[in-house]
C-alpha atoms as a PDB file:
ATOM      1  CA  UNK A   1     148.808 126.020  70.495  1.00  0.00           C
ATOM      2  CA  UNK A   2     148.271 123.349  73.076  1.00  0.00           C
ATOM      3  CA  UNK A   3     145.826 123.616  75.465  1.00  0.00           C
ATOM      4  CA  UNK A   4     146.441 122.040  79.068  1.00  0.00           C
ATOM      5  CA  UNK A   5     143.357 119.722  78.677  1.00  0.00           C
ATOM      6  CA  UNK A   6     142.687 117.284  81.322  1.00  0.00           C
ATOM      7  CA  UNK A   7     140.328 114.644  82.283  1.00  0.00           C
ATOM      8  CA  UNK A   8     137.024 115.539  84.207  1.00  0.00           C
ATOM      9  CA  UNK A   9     137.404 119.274  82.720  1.00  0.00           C
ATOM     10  CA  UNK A  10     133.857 120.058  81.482  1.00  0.00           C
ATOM     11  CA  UNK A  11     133.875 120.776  77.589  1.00  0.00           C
ATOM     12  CA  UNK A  12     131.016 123.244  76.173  1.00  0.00           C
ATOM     13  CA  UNK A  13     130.191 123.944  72.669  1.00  0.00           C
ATOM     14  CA  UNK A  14     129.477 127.173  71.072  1.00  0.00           C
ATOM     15  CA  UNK A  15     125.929 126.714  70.880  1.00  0.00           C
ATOM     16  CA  UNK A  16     126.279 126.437  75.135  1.00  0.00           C
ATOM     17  CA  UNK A  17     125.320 123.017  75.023  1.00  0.00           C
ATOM     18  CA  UNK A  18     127.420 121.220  77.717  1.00  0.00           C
ATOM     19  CA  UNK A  19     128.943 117.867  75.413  1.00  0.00           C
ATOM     20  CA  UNK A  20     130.521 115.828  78.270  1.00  0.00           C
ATOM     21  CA  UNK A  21     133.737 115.319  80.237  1.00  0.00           C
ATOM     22  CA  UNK A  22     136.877 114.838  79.072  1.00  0.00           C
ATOM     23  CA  UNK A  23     137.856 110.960  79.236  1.00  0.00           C
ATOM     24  CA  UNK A  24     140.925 111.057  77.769  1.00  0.00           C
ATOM     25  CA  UNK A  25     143.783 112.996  75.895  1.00  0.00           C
ATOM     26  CA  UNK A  26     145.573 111.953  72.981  1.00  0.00           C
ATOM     27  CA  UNK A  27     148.235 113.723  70.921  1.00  0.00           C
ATOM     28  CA  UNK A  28     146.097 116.190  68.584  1.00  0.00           C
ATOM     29  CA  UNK A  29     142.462 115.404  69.867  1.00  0.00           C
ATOM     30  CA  UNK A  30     141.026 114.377  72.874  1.00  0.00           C
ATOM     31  CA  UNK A  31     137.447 112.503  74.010  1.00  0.00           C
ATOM     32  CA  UNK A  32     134.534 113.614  75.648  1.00  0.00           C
ATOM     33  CA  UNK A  33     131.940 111.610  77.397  1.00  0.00           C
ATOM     34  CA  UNK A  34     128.254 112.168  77.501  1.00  0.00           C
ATOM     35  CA  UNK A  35     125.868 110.296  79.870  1.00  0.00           C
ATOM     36  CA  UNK A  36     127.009 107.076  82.156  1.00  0.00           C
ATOM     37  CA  UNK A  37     124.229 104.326  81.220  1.00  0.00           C
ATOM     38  CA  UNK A  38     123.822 105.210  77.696  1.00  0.00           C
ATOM     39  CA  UNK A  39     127.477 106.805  76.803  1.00  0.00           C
ATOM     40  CA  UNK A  40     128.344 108.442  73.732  1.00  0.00           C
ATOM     41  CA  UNK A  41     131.856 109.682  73.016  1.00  0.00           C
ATOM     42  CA  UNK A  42     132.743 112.803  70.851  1.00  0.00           C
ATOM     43  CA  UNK A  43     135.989 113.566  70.108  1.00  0.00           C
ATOM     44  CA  UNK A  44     137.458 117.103  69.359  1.00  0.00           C
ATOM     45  CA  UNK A  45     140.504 118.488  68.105  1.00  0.00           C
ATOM     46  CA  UNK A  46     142.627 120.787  70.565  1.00  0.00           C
ATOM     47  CA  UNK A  47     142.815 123.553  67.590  1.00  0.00           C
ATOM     48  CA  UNK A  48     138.714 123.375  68.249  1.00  0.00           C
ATOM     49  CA  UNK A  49     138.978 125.170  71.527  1.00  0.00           C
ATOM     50  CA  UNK A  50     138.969 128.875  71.612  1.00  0.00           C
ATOM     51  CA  UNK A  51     138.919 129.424  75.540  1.00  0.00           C
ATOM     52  CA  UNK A  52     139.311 127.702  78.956  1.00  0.00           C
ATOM     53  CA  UNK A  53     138.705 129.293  82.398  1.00  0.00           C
ATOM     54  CA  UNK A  54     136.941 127.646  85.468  1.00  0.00           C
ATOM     55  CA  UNK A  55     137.947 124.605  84.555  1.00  0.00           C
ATOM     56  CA  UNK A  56     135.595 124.224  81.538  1.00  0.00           C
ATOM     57  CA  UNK A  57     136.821 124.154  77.792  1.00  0.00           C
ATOM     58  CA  UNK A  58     134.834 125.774  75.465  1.00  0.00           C
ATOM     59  CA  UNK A  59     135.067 124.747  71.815  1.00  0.00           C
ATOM     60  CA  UNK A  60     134.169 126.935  68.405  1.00  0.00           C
ATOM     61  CA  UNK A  61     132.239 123.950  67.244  1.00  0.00           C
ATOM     62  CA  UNK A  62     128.524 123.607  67.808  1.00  0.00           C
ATOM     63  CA  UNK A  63     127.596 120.023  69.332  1.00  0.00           C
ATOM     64  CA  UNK A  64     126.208 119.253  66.098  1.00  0.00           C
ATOM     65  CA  UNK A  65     129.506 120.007  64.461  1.00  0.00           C
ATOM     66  CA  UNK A  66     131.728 117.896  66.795  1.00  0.00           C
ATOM     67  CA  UNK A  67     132.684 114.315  64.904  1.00  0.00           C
ATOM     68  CA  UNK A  68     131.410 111.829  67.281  1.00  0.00           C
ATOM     69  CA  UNK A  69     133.717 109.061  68.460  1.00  0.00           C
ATOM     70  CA  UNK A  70     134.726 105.884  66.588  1.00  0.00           C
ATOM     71  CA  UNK A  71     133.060 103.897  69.441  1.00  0.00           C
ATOM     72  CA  UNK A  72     129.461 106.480  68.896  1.00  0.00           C
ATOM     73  CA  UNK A  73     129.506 105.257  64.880  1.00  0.00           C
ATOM     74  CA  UNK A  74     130.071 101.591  65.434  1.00  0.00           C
ATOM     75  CA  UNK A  75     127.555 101.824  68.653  1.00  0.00           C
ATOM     76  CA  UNK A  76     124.675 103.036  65.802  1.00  0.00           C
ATOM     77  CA  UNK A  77     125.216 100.092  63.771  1.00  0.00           C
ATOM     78  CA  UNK A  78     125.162  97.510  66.809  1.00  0.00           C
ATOM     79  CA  UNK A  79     122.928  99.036  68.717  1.00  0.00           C
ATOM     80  CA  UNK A  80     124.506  99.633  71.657  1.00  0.00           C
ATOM     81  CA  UNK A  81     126.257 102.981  72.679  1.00  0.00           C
ATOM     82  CA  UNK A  82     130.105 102.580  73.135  1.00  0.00           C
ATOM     83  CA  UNK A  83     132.660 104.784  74.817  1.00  0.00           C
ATOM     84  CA  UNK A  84     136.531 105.199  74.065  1.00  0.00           C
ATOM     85  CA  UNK A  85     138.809 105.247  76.920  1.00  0.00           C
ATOM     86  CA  UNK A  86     142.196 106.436  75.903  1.00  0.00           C
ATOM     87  CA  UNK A  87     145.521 107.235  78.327  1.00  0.00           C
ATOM     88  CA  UNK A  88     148.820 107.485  78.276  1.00  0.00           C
ATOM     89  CA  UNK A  89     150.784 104.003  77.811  1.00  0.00           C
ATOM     90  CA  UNK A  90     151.757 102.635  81.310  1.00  0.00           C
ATOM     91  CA  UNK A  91     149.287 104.583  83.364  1.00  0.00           C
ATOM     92  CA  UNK A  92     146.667 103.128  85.529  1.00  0.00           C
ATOM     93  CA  UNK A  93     143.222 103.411  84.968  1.00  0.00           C
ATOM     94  CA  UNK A  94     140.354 102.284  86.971  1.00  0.00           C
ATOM     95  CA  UNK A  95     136.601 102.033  84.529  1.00  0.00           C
ATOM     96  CA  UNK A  96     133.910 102.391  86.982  1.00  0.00           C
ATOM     97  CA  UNK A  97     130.339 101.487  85.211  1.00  0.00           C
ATOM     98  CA  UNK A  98     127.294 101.691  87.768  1.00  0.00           C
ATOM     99  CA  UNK A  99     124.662  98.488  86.577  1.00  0.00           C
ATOM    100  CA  UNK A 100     121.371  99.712  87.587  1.00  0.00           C
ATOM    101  CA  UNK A 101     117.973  97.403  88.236  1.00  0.00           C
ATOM    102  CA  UNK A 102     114.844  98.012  88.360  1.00  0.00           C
ATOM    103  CA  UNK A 103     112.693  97.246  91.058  1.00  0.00           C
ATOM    104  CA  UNK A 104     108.641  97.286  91.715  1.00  0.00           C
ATOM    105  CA  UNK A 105     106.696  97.885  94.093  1.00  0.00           C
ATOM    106  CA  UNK A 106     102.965  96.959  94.277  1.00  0.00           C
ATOM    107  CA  UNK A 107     100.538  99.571  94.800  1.00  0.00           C
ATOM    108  CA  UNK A 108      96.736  99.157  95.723  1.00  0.00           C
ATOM    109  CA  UNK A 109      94.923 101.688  93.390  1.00  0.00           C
ATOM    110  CA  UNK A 110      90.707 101.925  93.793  1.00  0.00           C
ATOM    111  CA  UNK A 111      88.741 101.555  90.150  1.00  0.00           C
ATOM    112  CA  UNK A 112      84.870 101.943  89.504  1.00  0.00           C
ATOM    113  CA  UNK A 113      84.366  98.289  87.845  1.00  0.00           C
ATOM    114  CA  UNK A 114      80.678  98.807  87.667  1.00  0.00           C
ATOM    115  CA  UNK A 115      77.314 100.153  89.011  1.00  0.00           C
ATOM    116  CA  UNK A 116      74.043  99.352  90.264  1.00  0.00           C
ATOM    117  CA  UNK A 117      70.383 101.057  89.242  1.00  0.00           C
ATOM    118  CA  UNK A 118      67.811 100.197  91.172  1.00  0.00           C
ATOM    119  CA  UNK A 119      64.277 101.292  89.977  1.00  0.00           C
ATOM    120  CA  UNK A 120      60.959 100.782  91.267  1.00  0.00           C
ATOM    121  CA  UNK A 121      58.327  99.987  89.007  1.00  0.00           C
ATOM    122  CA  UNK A 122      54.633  99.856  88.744  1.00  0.00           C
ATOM    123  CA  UNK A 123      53.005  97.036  87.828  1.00  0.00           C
ATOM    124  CA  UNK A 124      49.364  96.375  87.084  1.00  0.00           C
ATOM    125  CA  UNK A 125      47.223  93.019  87.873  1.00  0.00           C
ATOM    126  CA  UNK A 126      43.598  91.878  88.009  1.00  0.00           C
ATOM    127  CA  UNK A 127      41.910  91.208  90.897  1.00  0.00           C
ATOM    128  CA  UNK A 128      38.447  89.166  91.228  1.00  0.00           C
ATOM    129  CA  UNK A 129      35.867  89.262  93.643  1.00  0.00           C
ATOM    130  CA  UNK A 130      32.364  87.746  94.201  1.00  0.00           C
ATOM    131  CA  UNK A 131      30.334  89.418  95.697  1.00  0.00           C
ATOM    132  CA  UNK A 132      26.309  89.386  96.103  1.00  0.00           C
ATOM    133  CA  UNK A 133      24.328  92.437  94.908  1.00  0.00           C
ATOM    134  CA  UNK A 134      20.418  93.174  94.351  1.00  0.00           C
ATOM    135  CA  UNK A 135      18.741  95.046  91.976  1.00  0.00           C
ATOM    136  CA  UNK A 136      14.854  96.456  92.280  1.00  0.00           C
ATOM    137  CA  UNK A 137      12.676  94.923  89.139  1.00  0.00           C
ATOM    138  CA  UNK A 138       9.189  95.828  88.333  1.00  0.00           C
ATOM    139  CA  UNK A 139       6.373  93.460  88.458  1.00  0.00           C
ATOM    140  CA  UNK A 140       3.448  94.156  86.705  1.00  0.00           C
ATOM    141  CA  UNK A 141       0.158  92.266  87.302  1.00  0.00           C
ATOM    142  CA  UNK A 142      -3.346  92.808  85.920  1.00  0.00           C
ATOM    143  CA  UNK A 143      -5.881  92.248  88.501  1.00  0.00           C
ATOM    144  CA  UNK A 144      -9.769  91.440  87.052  1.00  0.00           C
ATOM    145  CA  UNK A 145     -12.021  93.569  89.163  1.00  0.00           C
ATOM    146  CA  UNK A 146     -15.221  91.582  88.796  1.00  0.00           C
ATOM    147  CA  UNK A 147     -15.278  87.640  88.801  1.00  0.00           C
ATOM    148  CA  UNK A 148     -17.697  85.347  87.207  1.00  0.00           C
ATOM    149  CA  UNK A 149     -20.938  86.070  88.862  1.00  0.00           C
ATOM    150  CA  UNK A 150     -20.230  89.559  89.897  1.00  0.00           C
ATOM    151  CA  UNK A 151     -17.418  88.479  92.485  1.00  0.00           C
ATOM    152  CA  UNK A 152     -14.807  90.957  93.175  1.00  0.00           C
ATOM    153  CA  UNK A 153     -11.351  89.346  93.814  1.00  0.00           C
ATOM    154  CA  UNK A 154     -10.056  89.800  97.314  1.00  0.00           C
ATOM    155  CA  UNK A 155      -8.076  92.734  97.684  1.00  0.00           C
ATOM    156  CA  UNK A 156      -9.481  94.803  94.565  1.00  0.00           C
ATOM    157  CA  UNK A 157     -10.918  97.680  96.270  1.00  0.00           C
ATOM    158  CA  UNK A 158      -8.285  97.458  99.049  1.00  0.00           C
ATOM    159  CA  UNK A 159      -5.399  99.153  96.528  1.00  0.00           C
ATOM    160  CA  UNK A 160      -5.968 102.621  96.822  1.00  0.00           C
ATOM    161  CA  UNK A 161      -5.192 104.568  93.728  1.00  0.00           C
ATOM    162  CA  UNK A 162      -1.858 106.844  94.201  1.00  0.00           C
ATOM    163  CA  UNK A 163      -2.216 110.393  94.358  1.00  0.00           C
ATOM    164  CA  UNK A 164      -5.792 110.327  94.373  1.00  0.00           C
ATOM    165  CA  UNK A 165      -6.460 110.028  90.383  1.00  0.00           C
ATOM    166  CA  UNK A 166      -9.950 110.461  89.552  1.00  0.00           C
ATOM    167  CA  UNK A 167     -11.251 107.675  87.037  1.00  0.00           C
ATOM    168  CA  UNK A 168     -11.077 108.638  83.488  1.00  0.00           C
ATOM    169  CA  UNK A 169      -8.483 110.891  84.297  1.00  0.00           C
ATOM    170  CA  UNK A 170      -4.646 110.608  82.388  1.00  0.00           C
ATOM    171  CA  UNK A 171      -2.016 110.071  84.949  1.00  0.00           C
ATOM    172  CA  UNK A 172       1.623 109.638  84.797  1.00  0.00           C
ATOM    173  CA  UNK A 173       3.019 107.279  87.679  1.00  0.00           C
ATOM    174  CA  UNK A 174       7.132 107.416  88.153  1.00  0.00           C
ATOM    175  CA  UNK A 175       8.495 104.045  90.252  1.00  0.00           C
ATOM    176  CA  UNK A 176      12.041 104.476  90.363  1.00  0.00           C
ATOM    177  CA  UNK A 177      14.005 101.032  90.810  1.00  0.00           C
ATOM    178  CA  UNK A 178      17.323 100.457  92.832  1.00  0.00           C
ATOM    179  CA  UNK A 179      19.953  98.225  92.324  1.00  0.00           C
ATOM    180  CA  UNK A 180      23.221  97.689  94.713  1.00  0.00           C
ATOM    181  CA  UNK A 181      26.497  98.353  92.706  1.00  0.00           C
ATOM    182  CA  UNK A 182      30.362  97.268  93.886  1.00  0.00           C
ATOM    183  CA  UNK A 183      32.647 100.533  94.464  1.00  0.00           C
ATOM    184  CA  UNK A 184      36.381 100.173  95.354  1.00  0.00           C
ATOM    185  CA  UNK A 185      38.262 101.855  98.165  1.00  0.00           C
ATOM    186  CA  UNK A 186      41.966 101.160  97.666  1.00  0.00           C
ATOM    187  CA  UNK A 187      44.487 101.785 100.445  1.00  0.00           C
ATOM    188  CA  UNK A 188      48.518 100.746  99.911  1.00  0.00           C
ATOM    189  CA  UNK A 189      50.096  98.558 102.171  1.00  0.00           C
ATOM    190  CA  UNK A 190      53.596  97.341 102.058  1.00  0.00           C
ATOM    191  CA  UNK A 191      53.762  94.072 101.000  1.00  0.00           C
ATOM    192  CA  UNK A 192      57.816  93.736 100.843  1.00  0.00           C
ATOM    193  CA  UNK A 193      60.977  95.411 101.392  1.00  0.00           C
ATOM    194  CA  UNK A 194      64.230  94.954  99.478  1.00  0.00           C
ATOM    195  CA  UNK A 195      67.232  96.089 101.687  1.00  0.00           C
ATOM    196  CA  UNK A 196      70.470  96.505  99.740  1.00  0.00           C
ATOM    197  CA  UNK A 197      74.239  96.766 101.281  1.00  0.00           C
ATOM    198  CA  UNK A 198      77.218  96.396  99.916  1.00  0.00           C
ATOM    199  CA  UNK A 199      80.490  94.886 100.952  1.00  0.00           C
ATOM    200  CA  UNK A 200      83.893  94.186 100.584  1.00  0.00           C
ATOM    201  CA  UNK A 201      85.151  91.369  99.724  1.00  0.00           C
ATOM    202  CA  UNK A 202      89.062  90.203 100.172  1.00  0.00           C
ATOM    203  CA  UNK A 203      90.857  87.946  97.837  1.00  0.00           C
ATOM    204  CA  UNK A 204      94.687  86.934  97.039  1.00  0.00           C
ATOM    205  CA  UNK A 205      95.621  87.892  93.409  1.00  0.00           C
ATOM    206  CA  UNK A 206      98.621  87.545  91.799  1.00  0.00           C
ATOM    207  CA  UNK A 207     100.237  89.702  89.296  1.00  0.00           C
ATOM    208  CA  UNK A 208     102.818  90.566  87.884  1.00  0.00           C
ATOM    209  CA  UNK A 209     104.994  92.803  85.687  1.00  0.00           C
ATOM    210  CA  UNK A 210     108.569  92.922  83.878  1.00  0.00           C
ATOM    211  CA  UNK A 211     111.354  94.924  85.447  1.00  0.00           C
ATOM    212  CA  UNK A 212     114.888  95.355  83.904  1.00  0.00           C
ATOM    213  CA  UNK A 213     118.022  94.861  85.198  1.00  0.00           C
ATOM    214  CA  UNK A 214     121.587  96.121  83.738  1.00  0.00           C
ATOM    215  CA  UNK A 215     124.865  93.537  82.995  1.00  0.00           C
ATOM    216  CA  UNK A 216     127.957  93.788  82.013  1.00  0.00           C
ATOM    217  CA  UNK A 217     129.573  92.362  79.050  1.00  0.00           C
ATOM    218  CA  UNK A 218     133.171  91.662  78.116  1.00  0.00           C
ATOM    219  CA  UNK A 219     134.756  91.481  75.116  1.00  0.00           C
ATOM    220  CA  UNK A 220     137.640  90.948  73.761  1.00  0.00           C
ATOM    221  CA  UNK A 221     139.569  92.921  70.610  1.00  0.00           C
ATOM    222  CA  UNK A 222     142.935  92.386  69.236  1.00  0.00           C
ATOM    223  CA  UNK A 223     145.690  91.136  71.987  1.00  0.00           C
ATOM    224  CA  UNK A 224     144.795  91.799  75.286  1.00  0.00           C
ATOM    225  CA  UNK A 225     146.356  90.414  78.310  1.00  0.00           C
ATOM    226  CA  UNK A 226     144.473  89.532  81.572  1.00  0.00           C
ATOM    227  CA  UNK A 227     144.374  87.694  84.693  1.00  0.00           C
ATOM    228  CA  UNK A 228     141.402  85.277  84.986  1.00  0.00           C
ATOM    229  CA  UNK A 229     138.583  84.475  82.775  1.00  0.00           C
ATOM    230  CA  UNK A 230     137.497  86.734  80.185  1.00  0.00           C
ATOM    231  CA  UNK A 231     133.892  87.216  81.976  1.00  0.00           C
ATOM    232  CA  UNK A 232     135.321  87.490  85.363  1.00  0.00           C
ATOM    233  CA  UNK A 233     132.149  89.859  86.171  1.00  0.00           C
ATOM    234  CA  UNK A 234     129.484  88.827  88.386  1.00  0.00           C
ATOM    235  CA  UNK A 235     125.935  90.060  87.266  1.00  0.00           C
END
């Protein structure tokens, strides 16, 4: 049985994974495109299809199972995907393939490149000062009562004895000395200030980056005729 396939009909495989659109019809098999950039071609047999409605044909094959086309197997060993366009001899056909570019655009994003700590720390230093102090020291003199020839020295019986001690009596006398000592008052004062701000600061960089850009190739295979150069496309 023949199936009325035609180009741009959906095909679906049995798994309902959507394969491509029909490209082109030949006499027992036919070929489906997947994808525009990066094509791949499958082609199925029209004894594959079990059903068509909607304008979709449905196959009995999972995608898997469908034999890719001679241009997918020769596209894996150059690295580059190819598709086969077939039609019938005489007719027309016009091969649109969109070329696509990349473009950038620059973009201002905000990083944190760094910080800053401040601390405040304590130090401690010496500080010297001269200053003038007294001190109390006690001077003991012994004073001879009676001078040669029974002359008192001036001022002996002028000295009272403290607290009234009786002679021949034990006494205890306590003189307590003095002496000036240096005592610190310390007050804080501000002796600096460190004021910190922080700005921004505008410069011209350049950078840059890589961006692709699609063109198109011909080539040549077996006898084909043409008007014009081979390469008559413009990238």
């Amino acid at each position: 049985m023949r199936w009325d396939v035609k180009e741009g009909m959906r095909v679906i495989t049995a798994d309902g994974a959507r394969l491509g659109t029909v490209v082109g019809c030949g006499g027992e098999t036919f070929v489906v495109e997947r994808g525009v950039l990066r094509a791949r071609d499958y082609v199925a047999r029209f004894t594959d299809i079990v059903a068509m409605r909607d304008g979709e044909v449905h196959l009995g094959l999972t995608r898997d199972e469908v034999m890719p086309g001679p241009g997918s197997r020769e596209a894996a060993a150059n690295g580059r995907p190819e598709t086969l366009r077939s039609g019938a001899f005489g007719e027309s056909q016009d091969l649109v393939i969109p070329l696509a570019h990349e473009e950038a655009t620059p973009r201002i994003v905000t990083h944190e490149v760094g910080q800053l700590r401040l601390h405040k720390v304590v130090r401690t230093e010496v500080k010297h000062f001269s200053i003038a102090v007294r001190r109390e020291e006690l001077v003991v003199e012994r004073v001879t009562v009676e001078g040669p020839e029974g002359v008192r020295p001036r001022g002996a019986d002028a000295r009272p004895v403290p607290g009234g001690v009786a002679p021949f009596e034990q006494a205890t006398f306590v003189i307590p000395l003095h002496e000036e000592r240096v005592e610190f008052t310390k007050t804080a004062h501000v002796w600096q200030e460190v004021s910190i701000s922080r700005s921004t600061q505008e410069e011209l960089r350049q950078v840059h980056t890589t961006v692709r850009r699609e063109t198109a190739e011909v080539e040549e295979r077996g006898e084909v005729l043409h008007d014009g150069p081979v390469d008559g496309l413009h990238s």
